[in-house]
PDB file of N, CA and C in Angstrom:
ATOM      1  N   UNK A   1    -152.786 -56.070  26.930  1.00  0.00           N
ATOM      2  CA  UNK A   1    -153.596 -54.905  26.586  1.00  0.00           C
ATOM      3  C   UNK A   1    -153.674 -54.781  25.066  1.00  0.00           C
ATOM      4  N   UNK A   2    -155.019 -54.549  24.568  1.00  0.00           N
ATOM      5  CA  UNK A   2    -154.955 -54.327  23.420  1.00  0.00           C
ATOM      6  C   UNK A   2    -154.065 -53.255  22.856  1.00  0.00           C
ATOM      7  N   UNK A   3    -153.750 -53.081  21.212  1.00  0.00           N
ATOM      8  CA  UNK A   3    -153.413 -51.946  21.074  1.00  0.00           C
ATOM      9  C   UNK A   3    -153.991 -50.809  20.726  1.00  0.00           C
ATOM     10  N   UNK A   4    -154.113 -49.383  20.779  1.00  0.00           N
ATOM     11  CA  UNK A   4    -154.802 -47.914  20.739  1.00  0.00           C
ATOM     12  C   UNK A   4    -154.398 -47.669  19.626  1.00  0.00           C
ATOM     13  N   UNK A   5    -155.380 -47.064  19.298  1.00  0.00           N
ATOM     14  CA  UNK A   5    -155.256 -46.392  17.854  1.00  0.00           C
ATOM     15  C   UNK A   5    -155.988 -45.190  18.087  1.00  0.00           C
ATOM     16  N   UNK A   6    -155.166 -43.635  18.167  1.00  0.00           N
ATOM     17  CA  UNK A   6    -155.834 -42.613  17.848  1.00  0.00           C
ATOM     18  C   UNK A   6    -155.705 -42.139  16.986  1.00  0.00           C
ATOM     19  N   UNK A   7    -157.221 -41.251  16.785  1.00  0.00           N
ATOM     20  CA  UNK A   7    -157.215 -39.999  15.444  1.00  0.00           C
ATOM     21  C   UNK A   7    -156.662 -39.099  16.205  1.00  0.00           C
ATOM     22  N   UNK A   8    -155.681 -38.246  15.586  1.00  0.00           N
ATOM     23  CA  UNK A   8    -155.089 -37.050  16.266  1.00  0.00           C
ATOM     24  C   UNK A   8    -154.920 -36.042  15.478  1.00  0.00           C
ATOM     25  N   UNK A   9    -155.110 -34.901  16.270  1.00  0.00           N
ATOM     26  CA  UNK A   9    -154.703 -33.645  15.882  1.00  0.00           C
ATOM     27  C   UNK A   9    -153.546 -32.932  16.556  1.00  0.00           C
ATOM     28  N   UNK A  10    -152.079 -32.809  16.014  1.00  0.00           N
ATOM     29  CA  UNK A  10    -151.451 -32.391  17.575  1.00  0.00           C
ATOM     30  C   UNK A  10    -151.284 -30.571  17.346  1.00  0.00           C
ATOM     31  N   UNK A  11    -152.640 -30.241  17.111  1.00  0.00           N
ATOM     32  CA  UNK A  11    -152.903 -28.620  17.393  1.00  0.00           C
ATOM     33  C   UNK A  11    -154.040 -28.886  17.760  1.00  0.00           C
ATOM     34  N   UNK A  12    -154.378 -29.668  18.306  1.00  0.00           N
ATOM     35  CA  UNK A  12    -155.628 -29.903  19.544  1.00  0.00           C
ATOM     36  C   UNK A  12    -155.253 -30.126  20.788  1.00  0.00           C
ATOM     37  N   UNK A  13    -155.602 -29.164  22.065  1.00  0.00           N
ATOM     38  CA  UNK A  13    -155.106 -29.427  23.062  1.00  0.00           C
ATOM     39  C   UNK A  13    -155.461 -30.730  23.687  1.00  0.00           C
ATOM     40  N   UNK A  14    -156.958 -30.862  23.866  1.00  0.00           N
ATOM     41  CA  UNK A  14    -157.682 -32.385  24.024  1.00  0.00           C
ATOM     42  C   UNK A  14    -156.929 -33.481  23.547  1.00  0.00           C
ATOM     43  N   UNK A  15    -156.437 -33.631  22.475  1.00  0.00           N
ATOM     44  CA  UNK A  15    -155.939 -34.640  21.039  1.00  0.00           C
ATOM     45  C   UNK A  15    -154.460 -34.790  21.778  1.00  0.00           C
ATOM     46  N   UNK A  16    -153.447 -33.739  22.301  1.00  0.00           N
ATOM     47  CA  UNK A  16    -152.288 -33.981  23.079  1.00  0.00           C
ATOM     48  C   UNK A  16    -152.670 -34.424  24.454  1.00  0.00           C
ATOM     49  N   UNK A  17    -153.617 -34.182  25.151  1.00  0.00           N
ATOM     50  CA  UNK A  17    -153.344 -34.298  26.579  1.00  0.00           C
ATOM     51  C   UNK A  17    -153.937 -36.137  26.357  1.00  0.00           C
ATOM     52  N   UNK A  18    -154.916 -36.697  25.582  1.00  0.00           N
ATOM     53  CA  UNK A  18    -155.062 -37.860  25.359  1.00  0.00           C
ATOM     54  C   UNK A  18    -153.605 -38.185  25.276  1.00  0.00           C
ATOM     55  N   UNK A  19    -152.751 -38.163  23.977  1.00  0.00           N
ATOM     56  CA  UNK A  19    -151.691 -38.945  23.650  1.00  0.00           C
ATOM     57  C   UNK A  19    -150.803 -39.277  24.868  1.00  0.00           C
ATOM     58  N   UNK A  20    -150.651 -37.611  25.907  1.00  0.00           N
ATOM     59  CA  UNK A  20    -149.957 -38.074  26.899  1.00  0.00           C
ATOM     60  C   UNK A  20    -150.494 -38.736  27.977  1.00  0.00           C
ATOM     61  N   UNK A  21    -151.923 -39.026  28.406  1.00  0.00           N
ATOM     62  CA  UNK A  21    -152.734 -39.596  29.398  1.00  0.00           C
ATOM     63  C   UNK A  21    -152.232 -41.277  28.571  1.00  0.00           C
ATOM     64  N   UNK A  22    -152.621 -41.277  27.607  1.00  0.00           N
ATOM     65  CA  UNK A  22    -152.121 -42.997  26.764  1.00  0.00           C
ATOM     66  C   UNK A  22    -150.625 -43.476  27.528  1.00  0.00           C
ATOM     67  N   UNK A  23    -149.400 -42.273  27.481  1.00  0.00           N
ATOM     68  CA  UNK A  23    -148.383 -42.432  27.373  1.00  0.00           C
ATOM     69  C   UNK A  23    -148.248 -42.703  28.530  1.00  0.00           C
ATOM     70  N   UNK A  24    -148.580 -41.806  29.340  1.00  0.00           N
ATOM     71  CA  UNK A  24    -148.241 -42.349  31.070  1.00  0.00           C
ATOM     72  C   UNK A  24    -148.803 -43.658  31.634  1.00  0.00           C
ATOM     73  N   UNK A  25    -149.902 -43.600  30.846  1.00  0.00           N
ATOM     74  CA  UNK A  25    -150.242 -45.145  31.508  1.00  0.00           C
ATOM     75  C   UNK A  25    -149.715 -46.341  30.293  1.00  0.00           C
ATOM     76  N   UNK A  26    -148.308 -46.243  30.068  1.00  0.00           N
ATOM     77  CA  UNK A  26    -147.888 -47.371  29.658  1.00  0.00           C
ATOM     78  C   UNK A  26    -148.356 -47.473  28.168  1.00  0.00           C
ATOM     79  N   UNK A  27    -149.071 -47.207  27.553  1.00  0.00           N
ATOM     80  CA  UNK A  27    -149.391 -47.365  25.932  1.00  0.00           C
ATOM     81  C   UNK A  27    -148.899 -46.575  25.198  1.00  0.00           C
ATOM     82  N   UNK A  28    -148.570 -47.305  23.947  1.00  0.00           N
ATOM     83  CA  UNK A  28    -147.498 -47.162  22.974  1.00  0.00           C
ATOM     84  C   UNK A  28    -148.605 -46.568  21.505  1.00  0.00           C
ATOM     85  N   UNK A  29    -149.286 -45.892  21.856  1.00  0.00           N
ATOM     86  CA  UNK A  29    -150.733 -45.456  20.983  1.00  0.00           C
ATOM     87  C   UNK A  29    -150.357 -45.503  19.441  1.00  0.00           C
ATOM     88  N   UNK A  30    -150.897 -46.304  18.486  1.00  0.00           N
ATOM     89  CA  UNK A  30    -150.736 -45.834  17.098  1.00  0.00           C
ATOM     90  C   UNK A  30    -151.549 -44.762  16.407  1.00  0.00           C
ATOM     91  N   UNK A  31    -150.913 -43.701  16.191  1.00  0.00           N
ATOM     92  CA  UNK A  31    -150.876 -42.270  16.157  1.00  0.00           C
ATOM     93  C   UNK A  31    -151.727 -42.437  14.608  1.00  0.00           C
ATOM     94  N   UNK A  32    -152.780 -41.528  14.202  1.00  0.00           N
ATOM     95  CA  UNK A  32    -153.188 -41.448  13.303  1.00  0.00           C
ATOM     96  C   UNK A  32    -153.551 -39.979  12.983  1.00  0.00           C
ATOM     97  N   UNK A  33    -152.602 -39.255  12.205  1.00  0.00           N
ATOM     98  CA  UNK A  33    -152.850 -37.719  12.143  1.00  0.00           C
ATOM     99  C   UNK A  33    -153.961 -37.568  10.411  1.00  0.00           C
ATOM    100  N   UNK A  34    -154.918 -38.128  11.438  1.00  0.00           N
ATOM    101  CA  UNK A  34    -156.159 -38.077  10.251  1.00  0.00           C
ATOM    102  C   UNK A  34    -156.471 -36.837   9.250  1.00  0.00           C
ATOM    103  N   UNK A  35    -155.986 -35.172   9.744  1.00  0.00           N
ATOM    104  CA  UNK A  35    -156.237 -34.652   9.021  1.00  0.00           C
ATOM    105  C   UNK A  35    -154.659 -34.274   7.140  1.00  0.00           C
ATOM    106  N   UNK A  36    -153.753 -35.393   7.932  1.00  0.00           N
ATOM    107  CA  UNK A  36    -152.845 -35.566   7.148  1.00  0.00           C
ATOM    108  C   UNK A  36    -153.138 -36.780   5.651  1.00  0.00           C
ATOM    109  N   UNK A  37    -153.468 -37.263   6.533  1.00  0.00           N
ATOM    110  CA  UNK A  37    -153.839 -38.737   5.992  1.00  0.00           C
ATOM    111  C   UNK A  37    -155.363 -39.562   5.460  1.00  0.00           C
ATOM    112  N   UNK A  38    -155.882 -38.898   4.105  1.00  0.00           N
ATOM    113  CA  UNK A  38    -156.897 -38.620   4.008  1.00  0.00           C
ATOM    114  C   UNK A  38    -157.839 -40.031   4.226  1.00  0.00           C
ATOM    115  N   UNK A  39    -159.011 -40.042   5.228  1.00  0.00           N
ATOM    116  CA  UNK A  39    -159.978 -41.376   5.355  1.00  0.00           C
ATOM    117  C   UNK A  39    -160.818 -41.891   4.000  1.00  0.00           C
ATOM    118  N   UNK A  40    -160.964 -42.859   4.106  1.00  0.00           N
ATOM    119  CA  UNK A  40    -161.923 -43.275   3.359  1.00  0.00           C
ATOM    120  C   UNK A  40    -163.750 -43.189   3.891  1.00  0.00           C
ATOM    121  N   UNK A  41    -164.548 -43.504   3.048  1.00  0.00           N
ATOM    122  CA  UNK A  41    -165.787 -43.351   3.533  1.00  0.00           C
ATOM    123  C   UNK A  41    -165.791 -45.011   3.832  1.00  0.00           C
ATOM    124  N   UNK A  42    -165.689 -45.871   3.890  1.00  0.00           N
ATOM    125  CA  UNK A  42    -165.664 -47.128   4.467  1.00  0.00           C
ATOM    126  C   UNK A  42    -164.860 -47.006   6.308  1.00  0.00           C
ATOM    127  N   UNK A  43    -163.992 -46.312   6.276  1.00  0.00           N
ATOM    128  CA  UNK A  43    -163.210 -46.100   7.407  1.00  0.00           C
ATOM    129  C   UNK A  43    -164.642 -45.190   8.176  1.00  0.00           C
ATOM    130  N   UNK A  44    -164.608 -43.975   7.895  1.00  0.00           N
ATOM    131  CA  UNK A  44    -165.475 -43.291   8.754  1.00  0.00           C
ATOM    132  C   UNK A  44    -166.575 -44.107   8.867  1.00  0.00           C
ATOM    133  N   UNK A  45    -166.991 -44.835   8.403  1.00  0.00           N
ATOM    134  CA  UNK A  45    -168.226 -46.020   8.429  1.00  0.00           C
ATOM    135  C   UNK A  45    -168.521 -46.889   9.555  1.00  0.00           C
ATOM    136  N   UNK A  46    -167.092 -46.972   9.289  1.00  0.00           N
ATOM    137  CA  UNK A  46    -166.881 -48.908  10.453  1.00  0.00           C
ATOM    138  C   UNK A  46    -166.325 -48.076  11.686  1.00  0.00           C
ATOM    139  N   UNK A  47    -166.149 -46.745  11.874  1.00  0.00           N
ATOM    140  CA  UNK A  47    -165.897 -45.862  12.837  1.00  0.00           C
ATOM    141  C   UNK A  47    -167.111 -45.172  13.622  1.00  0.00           C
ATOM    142  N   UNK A  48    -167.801 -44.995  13.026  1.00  0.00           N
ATOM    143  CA  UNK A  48    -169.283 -44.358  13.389  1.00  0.00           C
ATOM    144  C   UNK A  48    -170.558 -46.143  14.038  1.00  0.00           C
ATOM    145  N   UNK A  49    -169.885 -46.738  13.079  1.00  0.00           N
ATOM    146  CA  UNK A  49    -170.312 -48.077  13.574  1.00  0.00           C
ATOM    147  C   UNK A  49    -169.628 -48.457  15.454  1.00  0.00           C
ATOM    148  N   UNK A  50    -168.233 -47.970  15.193  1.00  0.00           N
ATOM    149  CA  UNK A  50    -167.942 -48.761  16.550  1.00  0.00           C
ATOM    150  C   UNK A  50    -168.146 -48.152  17.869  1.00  0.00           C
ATOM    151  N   UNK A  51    -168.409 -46.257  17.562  1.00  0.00           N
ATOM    152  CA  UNK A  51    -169.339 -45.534  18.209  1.00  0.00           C
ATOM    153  C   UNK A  51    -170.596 -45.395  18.697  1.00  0.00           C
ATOM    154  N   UNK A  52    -170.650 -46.144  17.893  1.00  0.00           N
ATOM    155  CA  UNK A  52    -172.276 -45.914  17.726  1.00  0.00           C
ATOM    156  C   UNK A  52    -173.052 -44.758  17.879  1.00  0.00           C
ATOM    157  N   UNK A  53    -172.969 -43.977  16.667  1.00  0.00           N
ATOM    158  CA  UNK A  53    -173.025 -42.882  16.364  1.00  0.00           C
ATOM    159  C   UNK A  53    -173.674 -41.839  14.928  1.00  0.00           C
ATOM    160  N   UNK A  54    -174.186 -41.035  14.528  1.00  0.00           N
ATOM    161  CA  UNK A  54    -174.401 -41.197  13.621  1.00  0.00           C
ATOM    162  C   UNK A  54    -173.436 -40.087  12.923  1.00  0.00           C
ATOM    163  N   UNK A  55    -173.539 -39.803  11.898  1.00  0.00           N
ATOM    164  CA  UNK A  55    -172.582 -39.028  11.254  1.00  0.00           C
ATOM    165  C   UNK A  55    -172.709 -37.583  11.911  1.00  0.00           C
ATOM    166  N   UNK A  56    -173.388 -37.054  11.974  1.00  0.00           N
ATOM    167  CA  UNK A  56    -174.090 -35.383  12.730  1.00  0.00           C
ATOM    168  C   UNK A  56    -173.163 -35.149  13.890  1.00  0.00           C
ATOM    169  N   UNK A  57    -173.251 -36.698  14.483  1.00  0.00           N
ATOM    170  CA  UNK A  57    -173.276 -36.380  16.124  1.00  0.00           C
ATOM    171  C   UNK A  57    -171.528 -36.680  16.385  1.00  0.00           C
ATOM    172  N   UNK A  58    -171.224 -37.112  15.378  1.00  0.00           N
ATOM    173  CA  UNK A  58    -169.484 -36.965  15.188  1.00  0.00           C
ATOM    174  C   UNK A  58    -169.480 -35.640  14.666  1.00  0.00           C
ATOM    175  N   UNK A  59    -169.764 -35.092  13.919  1.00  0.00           N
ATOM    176  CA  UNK A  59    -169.762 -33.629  13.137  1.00  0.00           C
ATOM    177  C   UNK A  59    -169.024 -32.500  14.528  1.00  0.00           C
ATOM    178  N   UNK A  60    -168.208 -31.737  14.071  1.00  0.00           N
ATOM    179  CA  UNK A  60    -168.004 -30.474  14.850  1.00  0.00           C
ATOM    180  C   UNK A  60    -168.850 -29.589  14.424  1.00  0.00           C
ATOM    181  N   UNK A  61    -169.843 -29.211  14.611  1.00  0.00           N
ATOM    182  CA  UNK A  61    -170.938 -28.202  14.002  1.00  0.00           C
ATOM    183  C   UNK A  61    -170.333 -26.942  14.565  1.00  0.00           C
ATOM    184  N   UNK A  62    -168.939 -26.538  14.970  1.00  0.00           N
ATOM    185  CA  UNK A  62    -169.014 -25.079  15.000  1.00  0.00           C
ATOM    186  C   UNK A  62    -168.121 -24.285  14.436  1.00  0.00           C
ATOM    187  N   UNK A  63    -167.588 -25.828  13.720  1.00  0.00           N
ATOM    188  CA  UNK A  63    -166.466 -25.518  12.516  1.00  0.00           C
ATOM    189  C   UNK A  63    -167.068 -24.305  11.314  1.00  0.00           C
ATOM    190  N   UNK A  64    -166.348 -23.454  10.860  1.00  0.00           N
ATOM    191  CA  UNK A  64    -166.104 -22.729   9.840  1.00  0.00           C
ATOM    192  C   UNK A  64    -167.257 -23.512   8.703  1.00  0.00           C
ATOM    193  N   UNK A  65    -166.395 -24.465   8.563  1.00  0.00           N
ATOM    194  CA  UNK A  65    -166.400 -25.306   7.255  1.00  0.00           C
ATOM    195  C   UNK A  65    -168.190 -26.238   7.512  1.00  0.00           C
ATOM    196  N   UNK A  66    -168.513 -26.118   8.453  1.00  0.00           N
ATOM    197  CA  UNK A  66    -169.852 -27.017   8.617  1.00  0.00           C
ATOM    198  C   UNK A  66    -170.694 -25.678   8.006  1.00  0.00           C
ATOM    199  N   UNK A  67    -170.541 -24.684   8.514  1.00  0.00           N
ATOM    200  CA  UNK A  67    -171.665 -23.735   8.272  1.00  0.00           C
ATOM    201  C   UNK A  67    -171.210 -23.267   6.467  1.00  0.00           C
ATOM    202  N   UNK A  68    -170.062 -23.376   5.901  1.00  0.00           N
ATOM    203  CA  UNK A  68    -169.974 -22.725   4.563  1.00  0.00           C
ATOM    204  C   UNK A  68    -170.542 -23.825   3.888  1.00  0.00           C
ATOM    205  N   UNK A  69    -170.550 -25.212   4.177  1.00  0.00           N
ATOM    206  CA  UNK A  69    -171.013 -26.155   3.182  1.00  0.00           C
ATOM    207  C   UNK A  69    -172.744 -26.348   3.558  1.00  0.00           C
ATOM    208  N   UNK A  70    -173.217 -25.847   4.442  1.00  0.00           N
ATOM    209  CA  UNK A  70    -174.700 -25.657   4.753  1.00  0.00           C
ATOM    210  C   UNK A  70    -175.177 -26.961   5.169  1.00  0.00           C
ATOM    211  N   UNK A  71    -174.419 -27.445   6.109  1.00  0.00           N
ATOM    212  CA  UNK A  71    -174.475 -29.016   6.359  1.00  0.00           C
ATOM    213  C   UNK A  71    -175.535 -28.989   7.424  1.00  0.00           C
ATOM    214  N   UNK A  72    -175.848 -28.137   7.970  1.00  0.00           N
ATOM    215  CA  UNK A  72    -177.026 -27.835   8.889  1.00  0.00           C
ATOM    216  C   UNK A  72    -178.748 -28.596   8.705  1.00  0.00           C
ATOM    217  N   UNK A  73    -178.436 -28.586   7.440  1.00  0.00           N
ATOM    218  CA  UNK A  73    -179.950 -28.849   6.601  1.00  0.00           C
ATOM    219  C   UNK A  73    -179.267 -29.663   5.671  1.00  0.00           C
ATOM    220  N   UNK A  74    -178.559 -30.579   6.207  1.00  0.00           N
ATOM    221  CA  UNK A  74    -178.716 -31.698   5.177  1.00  0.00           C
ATOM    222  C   UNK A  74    -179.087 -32.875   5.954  1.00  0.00           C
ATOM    223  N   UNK A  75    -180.029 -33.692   5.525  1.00  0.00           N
ATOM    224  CA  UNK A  75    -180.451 -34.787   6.317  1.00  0.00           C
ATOM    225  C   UNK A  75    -179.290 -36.375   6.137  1.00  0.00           C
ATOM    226  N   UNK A  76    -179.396 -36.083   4.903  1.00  0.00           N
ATOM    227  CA  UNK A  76    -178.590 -37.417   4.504  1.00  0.00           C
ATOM    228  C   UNK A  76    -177.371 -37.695   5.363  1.00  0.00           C
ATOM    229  N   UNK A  77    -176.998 -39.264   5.747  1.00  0.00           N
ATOM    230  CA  UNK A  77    -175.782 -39.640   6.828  1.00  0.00           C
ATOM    231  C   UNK A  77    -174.957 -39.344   5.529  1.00  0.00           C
ATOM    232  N   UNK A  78    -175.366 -40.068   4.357  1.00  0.00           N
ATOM    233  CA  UNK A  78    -173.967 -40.156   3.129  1.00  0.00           C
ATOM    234  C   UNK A  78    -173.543 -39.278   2.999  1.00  0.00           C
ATOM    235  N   UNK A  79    -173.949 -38.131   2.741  1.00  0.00           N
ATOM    236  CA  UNK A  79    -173.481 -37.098   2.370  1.00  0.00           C
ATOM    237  C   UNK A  79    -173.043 -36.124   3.564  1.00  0.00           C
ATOM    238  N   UNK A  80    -173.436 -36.957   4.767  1.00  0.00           N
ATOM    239  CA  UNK A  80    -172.582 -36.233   5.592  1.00  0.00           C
ATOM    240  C   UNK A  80    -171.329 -36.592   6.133  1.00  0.00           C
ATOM    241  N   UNK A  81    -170.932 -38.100   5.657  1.00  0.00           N
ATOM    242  CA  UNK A  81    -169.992 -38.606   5.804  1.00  0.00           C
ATOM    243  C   UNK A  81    -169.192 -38.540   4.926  1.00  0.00           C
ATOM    244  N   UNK A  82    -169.551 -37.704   3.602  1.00  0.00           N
ATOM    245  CA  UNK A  82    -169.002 -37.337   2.383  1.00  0.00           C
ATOM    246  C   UNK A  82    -168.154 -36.267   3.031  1.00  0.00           C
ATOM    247  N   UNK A  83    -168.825 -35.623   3.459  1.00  0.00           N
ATOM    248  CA  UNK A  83    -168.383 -34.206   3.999  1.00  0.00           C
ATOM    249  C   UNK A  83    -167.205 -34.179   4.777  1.00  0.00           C
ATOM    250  N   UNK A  84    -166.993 -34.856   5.890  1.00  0.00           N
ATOM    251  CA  UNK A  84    -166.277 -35.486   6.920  1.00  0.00           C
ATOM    252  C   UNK A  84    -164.993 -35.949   6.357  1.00  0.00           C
ATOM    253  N   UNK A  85    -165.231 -36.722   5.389  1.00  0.00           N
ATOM    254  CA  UNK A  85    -163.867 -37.201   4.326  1.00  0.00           C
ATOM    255  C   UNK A  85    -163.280 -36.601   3.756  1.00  0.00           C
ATOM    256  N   UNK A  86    -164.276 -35.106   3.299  1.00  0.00           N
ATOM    257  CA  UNK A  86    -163.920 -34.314   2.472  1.00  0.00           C
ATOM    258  C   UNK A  86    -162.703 -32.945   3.377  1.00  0.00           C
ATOM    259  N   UNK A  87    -163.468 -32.932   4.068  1.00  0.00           N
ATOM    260  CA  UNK A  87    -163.087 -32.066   5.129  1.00  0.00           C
ATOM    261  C   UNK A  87    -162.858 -33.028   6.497  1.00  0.00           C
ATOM    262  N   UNK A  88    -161.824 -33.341   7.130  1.00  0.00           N
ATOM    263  CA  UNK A  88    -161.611 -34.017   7.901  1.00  0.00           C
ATOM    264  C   UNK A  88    -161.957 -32.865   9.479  1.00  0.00           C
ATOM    265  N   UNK A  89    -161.809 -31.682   9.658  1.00  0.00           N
ATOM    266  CA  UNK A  89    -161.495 -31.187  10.541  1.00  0.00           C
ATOM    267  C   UNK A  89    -163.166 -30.930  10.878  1.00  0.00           C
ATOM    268  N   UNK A  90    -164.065 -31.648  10.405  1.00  0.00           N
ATOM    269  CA  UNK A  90    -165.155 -31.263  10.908  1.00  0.00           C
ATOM    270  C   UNK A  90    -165.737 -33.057  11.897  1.00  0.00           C
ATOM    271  N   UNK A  91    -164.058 -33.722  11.755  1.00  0.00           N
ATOM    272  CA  UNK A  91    -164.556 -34.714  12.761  1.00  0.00           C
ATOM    273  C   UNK A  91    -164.016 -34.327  14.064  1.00  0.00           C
ATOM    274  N   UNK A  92    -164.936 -34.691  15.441  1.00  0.00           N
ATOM    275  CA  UNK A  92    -164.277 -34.363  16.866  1.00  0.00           C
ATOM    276  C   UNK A  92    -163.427 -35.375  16.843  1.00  0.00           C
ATOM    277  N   UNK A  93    -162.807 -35.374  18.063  1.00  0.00           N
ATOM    278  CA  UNK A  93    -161.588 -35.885  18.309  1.00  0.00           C
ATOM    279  C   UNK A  93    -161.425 -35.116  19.901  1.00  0.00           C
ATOM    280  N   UNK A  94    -160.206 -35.681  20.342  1.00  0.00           N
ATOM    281  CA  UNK A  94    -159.357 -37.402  19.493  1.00  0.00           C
ATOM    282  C   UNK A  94    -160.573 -38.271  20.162  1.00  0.00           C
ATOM    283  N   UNK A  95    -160.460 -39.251  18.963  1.00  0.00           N
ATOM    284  CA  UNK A  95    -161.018 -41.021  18.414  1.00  0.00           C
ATOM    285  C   UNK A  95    -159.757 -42.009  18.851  1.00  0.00           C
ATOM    286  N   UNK A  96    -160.489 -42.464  19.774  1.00  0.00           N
ATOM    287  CA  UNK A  96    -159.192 -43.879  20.805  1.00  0.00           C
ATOM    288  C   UNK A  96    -160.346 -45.020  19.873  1.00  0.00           C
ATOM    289  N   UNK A  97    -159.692 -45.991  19.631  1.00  0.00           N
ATOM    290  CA  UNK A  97    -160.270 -46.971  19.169  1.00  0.00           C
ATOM    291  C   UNK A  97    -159.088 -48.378  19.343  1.00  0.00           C
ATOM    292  N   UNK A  98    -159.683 -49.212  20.382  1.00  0.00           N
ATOM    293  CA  UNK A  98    -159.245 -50.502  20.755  1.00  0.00           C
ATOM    294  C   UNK A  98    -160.116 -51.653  20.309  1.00  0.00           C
ATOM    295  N   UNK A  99    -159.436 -52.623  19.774  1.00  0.00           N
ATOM    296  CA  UNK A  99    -160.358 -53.489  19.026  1.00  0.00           C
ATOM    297  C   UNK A  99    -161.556 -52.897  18.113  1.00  0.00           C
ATOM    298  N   UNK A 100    -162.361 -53.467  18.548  1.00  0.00           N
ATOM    299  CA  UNK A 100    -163.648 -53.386  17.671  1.00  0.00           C
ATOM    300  C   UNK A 100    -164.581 -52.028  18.589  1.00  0.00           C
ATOM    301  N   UNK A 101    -164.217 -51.293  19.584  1.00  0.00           N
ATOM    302  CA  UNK A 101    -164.611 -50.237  20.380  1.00  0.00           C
ATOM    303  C   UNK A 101    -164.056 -49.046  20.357  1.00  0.00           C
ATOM    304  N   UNK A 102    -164.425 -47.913  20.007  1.00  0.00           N
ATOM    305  CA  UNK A 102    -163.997 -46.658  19.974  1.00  0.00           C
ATOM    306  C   UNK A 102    -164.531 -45.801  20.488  1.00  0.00           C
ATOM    307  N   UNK A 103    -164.359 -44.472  21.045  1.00  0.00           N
ATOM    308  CA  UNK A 103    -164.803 -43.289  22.036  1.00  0.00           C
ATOM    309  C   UNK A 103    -164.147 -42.288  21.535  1.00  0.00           C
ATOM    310  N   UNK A 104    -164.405 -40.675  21.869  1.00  0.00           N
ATOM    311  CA  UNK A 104    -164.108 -39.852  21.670  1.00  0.00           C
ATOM    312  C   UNK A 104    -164.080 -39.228  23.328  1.00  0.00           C
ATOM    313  N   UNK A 105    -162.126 -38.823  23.070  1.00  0.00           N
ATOM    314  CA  UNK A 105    -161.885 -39.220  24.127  1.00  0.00           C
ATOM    315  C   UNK A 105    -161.712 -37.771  25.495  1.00  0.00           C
ATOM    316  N   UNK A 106    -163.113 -37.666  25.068  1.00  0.00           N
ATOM    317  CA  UNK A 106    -163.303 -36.420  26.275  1.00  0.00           C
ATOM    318  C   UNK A 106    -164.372 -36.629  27.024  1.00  0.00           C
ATOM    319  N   UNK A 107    -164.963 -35.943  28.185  1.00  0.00           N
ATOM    320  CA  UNK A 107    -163.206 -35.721  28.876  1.00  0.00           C
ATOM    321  C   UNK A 107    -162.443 -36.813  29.159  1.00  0.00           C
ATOM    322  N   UNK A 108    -161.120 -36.011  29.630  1.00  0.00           N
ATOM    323  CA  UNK A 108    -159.949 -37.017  29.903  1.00  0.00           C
ATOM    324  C   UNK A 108    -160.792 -38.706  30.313  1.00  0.00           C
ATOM    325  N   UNK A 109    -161.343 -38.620  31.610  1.00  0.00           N
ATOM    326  CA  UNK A 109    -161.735 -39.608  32.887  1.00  0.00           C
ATOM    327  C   UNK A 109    -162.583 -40.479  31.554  1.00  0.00           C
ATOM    328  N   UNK A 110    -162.885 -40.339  30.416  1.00  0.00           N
ATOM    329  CA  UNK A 110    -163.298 -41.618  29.482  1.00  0.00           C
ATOM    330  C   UNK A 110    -162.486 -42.102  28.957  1.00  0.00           C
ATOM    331  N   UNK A 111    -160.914 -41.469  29.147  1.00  0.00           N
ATOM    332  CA  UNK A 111    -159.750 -42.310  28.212  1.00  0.00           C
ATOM    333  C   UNK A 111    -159.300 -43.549  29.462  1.00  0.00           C
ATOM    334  N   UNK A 112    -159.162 -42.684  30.455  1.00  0.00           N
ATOM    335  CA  UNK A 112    -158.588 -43.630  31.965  1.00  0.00           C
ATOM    336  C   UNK A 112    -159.740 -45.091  31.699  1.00  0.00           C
ATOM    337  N   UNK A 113    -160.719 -44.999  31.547  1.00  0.00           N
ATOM    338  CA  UNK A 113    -161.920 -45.992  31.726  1.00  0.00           C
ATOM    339  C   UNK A 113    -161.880 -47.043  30.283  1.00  0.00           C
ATOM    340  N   UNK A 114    -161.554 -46.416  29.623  1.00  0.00           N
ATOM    341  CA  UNK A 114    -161.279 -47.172  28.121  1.00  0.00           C
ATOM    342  C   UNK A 114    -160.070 -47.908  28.253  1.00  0.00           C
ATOM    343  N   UNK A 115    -158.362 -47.478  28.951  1.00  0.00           N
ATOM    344  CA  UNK A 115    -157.574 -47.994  28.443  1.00  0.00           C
ATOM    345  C   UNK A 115    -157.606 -49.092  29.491  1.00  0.00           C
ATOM    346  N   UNK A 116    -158.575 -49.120  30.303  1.00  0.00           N
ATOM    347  CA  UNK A 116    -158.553 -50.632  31.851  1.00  0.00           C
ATOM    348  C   UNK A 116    -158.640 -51.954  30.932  1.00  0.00           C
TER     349      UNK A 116
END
């Protein structure tokens, strides 16, 4: 089995019940407490890449912080991936990423299907 790599939040209920859905089924997940550990814009890049995704549609748009920076009306991906780096808590989560494939891992029944 490959190895897991999540983004985590562990004051996210979603973000814990992943780690322990990982845990019971046998995986040893490498824990990434992204809002500790600040990303790069190359990282969120090759992340949105393995999603296939665009920056928006990773966005938590009901964050605090999306509406004070007026990110609503900004078109640009860069600068919304600026944003994201800048402010980490406006990425969803948790982000399971095995190999070169990553998901956001809700609900649960897409983590079960990812870790096969």
């Amino acid at each position: 089995m490959n190895k897991i790599k999540i983004w985590h939040n562990p004051r996210c209920t979603k973000s814990r019940e992943a780690v322990s859905l990982l845990e019971e089924n046998g995986c040893e997940p490498e824990i990434v407490k992204y809002l500790d550990n600040k990303l790069t814009n190359e990282e969120m890049k090759s992340l949105l890449k393995m999603l296939d995704m665009s920056a928006r549609e990773l966005m938590r748009t009901a964050e605090a912080v999306y509406k004070e920076l007026g990110l609503k009306d900004v078109p640009d991906e860069e600068a919304l991936i600026n944003a994201m780096v800048e402010n980490p808590k406006l990425i969803q989560r948790p982000i399971l990423i095995k190999g070169s494939k990553a998901i956001i891992g809700r609900p649960a029944s897409v983590i079960a299907e990812f870790i096969k």
